[in-house]
C-alpha atoms as a PDB file:
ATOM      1  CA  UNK A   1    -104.681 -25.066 158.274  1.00  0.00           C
ATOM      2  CA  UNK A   2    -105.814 -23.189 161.072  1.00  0.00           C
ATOM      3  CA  UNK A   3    -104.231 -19.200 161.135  1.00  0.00           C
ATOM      4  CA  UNK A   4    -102.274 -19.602 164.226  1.00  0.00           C
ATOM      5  CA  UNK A   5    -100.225 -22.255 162.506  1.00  0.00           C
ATOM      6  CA  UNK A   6     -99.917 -19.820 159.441  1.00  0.00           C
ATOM      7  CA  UNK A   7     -98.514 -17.251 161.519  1.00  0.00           C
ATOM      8  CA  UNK A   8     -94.669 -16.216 161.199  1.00  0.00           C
ATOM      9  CA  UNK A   9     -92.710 -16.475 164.418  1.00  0.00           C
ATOM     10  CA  UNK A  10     -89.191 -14.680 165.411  1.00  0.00           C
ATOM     11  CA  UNK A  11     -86.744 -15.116 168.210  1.00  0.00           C
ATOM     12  CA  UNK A  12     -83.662 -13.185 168.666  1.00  0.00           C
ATOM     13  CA  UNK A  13     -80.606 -13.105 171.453  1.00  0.00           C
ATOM     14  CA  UNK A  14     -77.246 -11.651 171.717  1.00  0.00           C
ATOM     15  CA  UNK A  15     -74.443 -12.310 173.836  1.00  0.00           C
ATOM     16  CA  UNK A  16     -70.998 -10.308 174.494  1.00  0.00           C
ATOM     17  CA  UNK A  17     -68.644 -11.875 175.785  1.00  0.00           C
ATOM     18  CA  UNK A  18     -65.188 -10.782 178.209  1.00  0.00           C
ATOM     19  CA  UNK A  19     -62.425 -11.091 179.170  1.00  0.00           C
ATOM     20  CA  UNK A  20     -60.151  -9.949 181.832  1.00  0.00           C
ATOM     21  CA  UNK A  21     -62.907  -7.138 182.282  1.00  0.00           C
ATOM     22  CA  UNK A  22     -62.522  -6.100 178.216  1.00  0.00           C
ATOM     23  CA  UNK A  23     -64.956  -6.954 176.258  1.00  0.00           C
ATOM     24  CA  UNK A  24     -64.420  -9.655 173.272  1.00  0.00           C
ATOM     25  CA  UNK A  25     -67.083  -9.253 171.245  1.00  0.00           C
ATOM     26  CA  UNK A  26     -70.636  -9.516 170.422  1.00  0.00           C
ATOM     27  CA  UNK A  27     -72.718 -12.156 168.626  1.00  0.00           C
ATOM     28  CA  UNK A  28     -76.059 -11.346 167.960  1.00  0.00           C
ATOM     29  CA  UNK A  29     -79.290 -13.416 166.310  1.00  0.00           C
ATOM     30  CA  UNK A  30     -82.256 -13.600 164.723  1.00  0.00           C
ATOM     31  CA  UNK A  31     -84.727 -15.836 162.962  1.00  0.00           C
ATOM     32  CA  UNK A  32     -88.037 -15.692 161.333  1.00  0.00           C
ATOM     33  CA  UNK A  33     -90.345 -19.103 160.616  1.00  0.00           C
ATOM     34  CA  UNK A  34     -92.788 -18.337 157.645  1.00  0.00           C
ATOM     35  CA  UNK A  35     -95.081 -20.790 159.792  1.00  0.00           C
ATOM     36  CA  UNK A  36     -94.775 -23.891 162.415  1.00  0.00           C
ATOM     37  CA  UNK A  37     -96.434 -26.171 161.009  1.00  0.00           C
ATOM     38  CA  UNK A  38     -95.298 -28.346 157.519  1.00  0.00           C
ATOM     39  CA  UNK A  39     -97.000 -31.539 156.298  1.00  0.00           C
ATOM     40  CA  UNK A  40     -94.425 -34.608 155.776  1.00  0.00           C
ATOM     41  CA  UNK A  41     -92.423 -33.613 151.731  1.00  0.00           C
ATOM     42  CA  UNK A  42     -92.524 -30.323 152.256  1.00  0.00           C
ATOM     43  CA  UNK A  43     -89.597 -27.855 152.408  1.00  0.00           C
ATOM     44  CA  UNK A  44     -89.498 -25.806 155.886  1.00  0.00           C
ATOM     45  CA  UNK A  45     -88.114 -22.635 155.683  1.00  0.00           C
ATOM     46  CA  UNK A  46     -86.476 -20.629 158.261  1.00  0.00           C
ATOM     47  CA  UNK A  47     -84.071 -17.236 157.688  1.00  0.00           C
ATOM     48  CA  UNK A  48     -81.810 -15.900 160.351  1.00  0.00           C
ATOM     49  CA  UNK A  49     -79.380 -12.768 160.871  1.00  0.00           C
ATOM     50  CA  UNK A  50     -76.473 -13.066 162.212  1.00  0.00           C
ATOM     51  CA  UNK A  51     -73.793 -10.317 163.915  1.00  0.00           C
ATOM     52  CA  UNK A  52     -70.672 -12.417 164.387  1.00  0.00           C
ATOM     53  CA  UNK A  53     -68.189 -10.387 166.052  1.00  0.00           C
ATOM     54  CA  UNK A  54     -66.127 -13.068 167.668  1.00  0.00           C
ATOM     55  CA  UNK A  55     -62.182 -14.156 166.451  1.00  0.00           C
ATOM     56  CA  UNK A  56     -64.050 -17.743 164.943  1.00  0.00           C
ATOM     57  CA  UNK A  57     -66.652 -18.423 162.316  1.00  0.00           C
ATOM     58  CA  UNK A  58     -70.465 -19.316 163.222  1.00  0.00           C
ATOM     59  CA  UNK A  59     -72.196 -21.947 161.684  1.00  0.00           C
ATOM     60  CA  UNK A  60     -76.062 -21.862 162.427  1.00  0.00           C
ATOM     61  CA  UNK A  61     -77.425 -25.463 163.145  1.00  0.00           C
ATOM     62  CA  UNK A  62     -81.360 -25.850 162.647  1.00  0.00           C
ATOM     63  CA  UNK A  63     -82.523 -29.209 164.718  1.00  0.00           C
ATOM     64  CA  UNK A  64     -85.907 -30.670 165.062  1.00  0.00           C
ATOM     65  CA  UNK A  65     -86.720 -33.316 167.649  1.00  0.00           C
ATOM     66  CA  UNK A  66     -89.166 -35.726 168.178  1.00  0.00           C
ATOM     67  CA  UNK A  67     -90.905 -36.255 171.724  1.00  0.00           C
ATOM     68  CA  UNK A  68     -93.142 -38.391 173.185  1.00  0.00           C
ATOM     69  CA  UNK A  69     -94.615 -38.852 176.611  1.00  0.00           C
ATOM     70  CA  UNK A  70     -96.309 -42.190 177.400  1.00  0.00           C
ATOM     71  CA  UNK A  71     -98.920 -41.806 180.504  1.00  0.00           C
ATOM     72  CA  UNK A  72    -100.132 -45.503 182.349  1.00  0.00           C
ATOM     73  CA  UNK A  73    -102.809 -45.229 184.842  1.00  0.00           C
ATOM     74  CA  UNK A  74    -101.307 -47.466 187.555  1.00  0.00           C
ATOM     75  CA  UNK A  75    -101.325 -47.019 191.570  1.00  0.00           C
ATOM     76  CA  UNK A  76    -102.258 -43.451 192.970  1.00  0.00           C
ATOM     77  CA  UNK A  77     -99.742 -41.574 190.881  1.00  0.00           C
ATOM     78  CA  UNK A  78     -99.561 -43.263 187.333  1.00  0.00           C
ATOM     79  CA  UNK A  79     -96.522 -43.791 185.649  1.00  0.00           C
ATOM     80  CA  UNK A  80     -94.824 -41.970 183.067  1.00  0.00           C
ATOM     81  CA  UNK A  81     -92.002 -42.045 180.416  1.00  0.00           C
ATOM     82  CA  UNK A  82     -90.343 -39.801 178.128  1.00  0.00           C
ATOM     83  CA  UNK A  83     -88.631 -40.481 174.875  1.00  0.00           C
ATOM     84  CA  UNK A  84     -87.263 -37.789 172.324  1.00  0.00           C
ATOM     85  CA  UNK A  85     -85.484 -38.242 168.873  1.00  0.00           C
ATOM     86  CA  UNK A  86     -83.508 -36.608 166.570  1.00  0.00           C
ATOM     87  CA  UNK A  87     -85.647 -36.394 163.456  1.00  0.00           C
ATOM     88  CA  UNK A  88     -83.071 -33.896 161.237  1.00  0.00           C
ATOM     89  CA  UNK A  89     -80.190 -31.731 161.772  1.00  0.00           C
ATOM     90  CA  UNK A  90     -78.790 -29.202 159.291  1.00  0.00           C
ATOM     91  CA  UNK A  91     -76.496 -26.758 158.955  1.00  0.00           C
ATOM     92  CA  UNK A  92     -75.667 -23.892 157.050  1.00  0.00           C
ATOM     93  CA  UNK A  93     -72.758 -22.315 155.144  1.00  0.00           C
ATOM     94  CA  UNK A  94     -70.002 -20.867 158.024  1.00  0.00           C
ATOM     95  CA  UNK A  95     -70.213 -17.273 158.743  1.00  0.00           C
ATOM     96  CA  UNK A  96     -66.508 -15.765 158.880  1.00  0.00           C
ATOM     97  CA  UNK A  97     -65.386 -14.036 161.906  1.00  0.00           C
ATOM     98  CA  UNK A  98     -66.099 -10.067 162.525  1.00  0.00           C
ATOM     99  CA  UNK A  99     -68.736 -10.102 159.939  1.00  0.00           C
ATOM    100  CA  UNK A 100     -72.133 -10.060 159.045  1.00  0.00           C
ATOM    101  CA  UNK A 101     -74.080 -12.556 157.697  1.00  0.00           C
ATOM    102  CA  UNK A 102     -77.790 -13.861 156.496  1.00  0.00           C
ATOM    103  CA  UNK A 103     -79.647 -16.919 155.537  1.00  0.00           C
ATOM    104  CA  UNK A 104     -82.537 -18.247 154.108  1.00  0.00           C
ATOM    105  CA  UNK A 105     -83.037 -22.030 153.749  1.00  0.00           C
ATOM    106  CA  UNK A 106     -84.770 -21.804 150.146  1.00  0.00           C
ATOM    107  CA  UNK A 107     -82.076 -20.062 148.517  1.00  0.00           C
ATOM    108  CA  UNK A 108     -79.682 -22.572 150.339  1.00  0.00           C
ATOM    109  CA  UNK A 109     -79.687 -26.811 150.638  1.00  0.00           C
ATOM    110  CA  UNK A 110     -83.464 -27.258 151.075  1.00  0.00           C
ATOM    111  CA  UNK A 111     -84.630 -28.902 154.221  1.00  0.00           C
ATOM    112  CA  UNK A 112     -87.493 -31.012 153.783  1.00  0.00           C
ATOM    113  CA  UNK A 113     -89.593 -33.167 156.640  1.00  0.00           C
ATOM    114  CA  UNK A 114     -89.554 -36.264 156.528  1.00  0.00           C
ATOM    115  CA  UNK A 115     -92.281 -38.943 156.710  1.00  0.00           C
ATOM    116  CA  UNK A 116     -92.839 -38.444 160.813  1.00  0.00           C
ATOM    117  CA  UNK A 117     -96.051 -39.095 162.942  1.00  0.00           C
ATOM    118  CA  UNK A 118     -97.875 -36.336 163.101  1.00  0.00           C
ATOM    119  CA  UNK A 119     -98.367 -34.195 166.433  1.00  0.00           C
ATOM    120  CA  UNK A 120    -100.668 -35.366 168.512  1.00  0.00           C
ATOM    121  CA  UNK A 121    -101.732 -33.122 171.358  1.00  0.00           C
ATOM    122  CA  UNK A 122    -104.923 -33.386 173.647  1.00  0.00           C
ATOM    123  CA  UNK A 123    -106.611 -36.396 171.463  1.00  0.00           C
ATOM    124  CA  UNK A 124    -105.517 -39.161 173.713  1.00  0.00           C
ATOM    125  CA  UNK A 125    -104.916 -39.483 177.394  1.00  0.00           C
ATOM    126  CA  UNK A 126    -102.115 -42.135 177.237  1.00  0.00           C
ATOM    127  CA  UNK A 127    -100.001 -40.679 174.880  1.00  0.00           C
ATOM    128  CA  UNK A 128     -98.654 -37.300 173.779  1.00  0.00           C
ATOM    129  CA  UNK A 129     -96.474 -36.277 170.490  1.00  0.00           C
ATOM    130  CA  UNK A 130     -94.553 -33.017 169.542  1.00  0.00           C
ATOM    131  CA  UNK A 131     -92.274 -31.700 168.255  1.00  0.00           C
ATOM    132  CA  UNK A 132     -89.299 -28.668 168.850  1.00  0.00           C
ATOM    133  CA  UNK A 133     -87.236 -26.833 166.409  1.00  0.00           C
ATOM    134  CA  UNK A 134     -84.011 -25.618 167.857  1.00  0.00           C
ATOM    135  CA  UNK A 135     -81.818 -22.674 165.962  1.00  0.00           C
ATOM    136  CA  UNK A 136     -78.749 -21.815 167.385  1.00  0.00           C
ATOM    137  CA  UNK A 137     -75.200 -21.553 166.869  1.00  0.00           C
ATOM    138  CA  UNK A 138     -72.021 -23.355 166.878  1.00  0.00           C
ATOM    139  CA  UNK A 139     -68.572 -22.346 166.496  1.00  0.00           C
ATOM    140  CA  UNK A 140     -65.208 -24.350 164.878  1.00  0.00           C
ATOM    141  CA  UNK A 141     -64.948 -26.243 168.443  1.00  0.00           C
ATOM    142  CA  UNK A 142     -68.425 -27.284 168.475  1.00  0.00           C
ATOM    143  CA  UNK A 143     -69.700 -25.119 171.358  1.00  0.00           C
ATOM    144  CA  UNK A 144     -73.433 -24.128 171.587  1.00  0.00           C
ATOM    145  CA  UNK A 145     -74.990 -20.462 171.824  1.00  0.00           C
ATOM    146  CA  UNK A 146     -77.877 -18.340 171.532  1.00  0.00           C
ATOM    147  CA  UNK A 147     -80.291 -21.450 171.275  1.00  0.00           C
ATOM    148  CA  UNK A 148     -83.459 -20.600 170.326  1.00  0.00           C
ATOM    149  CA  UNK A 149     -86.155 -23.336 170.556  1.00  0.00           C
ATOM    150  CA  UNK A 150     -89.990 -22.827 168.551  1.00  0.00           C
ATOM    151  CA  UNK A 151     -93.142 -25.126 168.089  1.00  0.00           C
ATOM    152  CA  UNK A 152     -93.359 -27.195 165.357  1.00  0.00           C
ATOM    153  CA  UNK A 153     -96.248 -28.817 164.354  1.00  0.00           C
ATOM    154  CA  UNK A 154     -96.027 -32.012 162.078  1.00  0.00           C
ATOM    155  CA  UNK A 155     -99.543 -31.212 159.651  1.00  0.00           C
ATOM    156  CA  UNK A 156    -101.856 -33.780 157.853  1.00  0.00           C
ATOM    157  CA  UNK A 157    -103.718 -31.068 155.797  1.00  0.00           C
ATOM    158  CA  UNK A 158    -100.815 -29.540 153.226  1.00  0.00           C
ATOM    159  CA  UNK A 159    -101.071 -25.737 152.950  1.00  0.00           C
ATOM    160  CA  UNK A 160    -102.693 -24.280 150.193  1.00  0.00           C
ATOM    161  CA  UNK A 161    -102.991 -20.629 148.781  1.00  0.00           C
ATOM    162  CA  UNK A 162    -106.046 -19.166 148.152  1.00  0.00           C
ATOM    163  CA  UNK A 163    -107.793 -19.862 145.002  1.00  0.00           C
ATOM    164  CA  UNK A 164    -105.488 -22.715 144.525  1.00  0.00           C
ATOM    165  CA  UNK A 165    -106.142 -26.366 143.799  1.00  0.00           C
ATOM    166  CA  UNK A 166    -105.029 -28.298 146.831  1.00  0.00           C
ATOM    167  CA  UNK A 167    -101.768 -29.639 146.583  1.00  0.00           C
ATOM    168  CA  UNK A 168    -101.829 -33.581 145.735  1.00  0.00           C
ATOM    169  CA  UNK A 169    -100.950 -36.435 148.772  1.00  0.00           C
ATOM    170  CA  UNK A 170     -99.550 -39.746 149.095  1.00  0.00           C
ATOM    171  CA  UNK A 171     -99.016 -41.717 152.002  1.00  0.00           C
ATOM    172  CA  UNK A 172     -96.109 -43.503 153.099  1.00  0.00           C
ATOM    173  CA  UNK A 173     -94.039 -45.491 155.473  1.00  0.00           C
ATOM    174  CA  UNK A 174     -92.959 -43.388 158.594  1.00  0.00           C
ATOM    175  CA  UNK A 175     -89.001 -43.198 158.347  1.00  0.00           C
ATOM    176  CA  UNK A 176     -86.995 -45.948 160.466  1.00  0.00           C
ATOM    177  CA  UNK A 177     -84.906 -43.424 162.897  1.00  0.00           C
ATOM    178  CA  UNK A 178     -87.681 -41.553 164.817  1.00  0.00           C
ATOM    179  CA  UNK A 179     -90.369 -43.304 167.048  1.00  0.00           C
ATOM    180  CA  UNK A 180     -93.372 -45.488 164.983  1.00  0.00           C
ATOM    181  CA  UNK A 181     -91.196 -46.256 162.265  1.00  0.00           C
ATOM    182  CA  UNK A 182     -88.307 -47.874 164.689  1.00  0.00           C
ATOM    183  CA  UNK A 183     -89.988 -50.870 165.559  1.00  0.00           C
ATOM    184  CA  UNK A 184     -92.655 -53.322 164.391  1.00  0.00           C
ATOM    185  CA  UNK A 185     -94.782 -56.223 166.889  1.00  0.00           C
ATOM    186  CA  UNK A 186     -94.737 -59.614 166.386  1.00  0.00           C
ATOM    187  CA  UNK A 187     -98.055 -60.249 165.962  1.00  0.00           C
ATOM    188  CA  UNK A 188     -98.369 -57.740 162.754  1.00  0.00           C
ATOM    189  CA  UNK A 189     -95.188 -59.720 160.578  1.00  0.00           C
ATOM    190  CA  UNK A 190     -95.291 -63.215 159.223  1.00  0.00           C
ATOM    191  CA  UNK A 191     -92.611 -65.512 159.758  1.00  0.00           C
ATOM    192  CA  UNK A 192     -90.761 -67.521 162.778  1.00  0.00           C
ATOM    193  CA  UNK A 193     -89.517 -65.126 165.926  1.00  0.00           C
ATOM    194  CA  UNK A 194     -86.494 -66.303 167.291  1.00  0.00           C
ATOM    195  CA  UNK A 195     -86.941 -67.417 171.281  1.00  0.00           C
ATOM    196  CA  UNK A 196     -82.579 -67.292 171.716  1.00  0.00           C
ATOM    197  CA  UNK A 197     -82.438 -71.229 172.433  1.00  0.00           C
ATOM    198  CA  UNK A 198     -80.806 -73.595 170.157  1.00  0.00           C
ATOM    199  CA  UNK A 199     -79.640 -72.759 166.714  1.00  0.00           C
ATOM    200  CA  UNK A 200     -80.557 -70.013 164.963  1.00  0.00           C
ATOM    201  CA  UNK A 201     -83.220 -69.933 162.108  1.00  0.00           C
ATOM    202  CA  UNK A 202     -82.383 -69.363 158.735  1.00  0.00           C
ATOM    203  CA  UNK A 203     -83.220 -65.671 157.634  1.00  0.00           C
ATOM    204  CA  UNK A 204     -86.416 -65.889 155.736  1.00  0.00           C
ATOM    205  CA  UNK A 205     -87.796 -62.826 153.706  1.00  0.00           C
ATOM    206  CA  UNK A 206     -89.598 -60.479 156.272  1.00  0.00           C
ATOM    207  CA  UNK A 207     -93.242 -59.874 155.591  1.00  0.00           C
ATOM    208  CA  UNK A 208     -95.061 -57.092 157.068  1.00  0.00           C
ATOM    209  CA  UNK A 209     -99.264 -57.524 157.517  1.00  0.00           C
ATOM    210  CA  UNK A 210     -99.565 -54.577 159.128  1.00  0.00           C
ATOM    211  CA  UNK A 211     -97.873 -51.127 159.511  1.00  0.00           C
ATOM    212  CA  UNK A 212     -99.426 -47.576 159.507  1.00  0.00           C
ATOM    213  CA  UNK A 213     -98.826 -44.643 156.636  1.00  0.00           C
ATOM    214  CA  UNK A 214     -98.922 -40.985 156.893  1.00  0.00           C
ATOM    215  CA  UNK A 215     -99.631 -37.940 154.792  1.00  0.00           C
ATOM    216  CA  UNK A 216     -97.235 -36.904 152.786  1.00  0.00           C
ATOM    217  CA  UNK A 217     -96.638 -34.276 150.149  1.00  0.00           C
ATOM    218  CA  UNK A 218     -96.778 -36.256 146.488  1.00  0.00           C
ATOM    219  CA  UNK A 219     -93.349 -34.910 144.569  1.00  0.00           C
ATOM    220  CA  UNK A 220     -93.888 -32.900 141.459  1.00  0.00           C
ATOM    221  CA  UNK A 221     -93.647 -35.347 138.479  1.00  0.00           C
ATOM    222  CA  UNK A 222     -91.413 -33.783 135.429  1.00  0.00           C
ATOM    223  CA  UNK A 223     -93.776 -33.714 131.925  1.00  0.00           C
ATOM    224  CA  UNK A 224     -97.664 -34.048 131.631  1.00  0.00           C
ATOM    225  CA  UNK A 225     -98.836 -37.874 131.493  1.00  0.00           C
ATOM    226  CA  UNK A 226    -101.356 -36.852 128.675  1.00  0.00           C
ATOM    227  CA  UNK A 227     -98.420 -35.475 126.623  1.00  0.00           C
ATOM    228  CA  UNK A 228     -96.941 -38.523 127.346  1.00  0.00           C
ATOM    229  CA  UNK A 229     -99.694 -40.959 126.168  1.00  0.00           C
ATOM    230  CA  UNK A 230    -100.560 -38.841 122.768  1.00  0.00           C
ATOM    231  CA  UNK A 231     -97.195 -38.996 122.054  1.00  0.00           C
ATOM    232  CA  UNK A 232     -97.074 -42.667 122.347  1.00  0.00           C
ATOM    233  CA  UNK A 233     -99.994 -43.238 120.055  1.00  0.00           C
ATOM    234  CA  UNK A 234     -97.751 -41.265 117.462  1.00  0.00           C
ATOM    235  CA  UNK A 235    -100.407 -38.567 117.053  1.00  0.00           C
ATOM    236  CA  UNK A 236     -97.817 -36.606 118.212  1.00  0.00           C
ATOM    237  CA  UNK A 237     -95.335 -37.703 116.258  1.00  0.00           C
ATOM    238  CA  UNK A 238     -96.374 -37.889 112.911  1.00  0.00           C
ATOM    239  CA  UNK A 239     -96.994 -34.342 113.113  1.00  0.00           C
ATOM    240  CA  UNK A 240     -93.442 -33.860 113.900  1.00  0.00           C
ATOM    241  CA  UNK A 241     -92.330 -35.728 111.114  1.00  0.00           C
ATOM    242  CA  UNK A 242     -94.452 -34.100 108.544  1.00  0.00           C
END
């Protein structure tokens, strides 16, 4: 990965609020990305600070979103359109009232990325990709503050550490909720299409030909396959025995 994607990033706000000329209280934030950009498996992890000196608890909502802009060159002007999905939205243990409060998603629920396009930015002049991660936080009636939005970048190349072997990849299927996984053409499954005139066609099994992968990070398998196959042949075992 290139060192500008390796770089941590921080926001912080704070807001007090009044009333009837008194003040209320304050509500301060802040968070810290170890980086912006994560290949598809892995674990993102973001930590945040939080002042809550308001009468209700805080709950700090992390939410990445999927955008795409299509560009067609047609008439003078071109036309355009604009498309965004939700591609995960999580949220973290409440933070009581008048208190102080931190959190760090690796200690907490993980949150992992899942199998999503990756960004694409500058390669092609008809379409463009990215993504946004908004922080921010939400109190018991659902109301919004101190949103803080940061690049994220959607990797093909996993991070590695130095001196490290590189971590393994698989490819899969792009997940069915965010844009290239919603939808497949026609002309890439195998079967009868339904045209909406007469009766319709019995449900036959659905047979893809055709539909893209992306990198992914390959999930740590439990026990060595070599220990496995020795102790199979009962090299293994008749040692144990003895």
């Amino acid at each position: 990965m290139e060192e500008k994607y390796l770089s941590a990033l921080s926001g912080q706000d704070r807001k007090t609020t009044c009333c009837w000329c008194c003040q209320r209280g304050a509500l301060a934030f802040r968070i810290i990305l170890d980086r912006t950009a994560y290949v598809c498996g892995e674990n993102i992890r973001v930590r945040a600070q939080v002042e809550n000196r308001q009468p209700s608890q805080q709950v700090i909502c992390i939410k990445l979103t999927q955008h795409i802009e299509y560009f067609i060159e047609k008439g003078v002007l071109g036309e355009n359109k604009s498309l965004s999905c939700t591609v995960f939205e999580h949220k973290s243990p409440p933070i009581a009232a008048n208190s102080e409060g931190k959190y760090d998603s690796t200690t907490e629920q993980s949150i992992r990325l899942p199998v999503v396009p990756p960004t694409l930015i500058g390669v092609c002049r008809l379409i463009q990709l990215y993504y946004v991660l908004r922080v921010y936080l939400e109190d018991e009636k659902g109301n919004e503050s101190l949103p803080l939005d940061f690049p994220f970048t959607v990797a093909t190349v996993p991070y590695r550490i130095p001196n490290a072997a590189s971590p393994p990849i698989e490819y899969e299927f792009c997940s069915s909720h965010v844009e290239g996984g919603k939808y497949v053409s026609p002309e890439f499954r195998l079967g009868q299409v339904y045209d909406g005139e007469g009766e319709d066609i019995s449900k036959e099994e659905e047979i893809v030909l055709y539909r893209p992968v992306y990198a992914k990070l390959a999930e740590r398998k439990v026990g060595s396959p070599q220990y496995a196959k020795d102790f199979r042949s009962g090299s293994v075992s008749g040692h144990l025995i003895s």
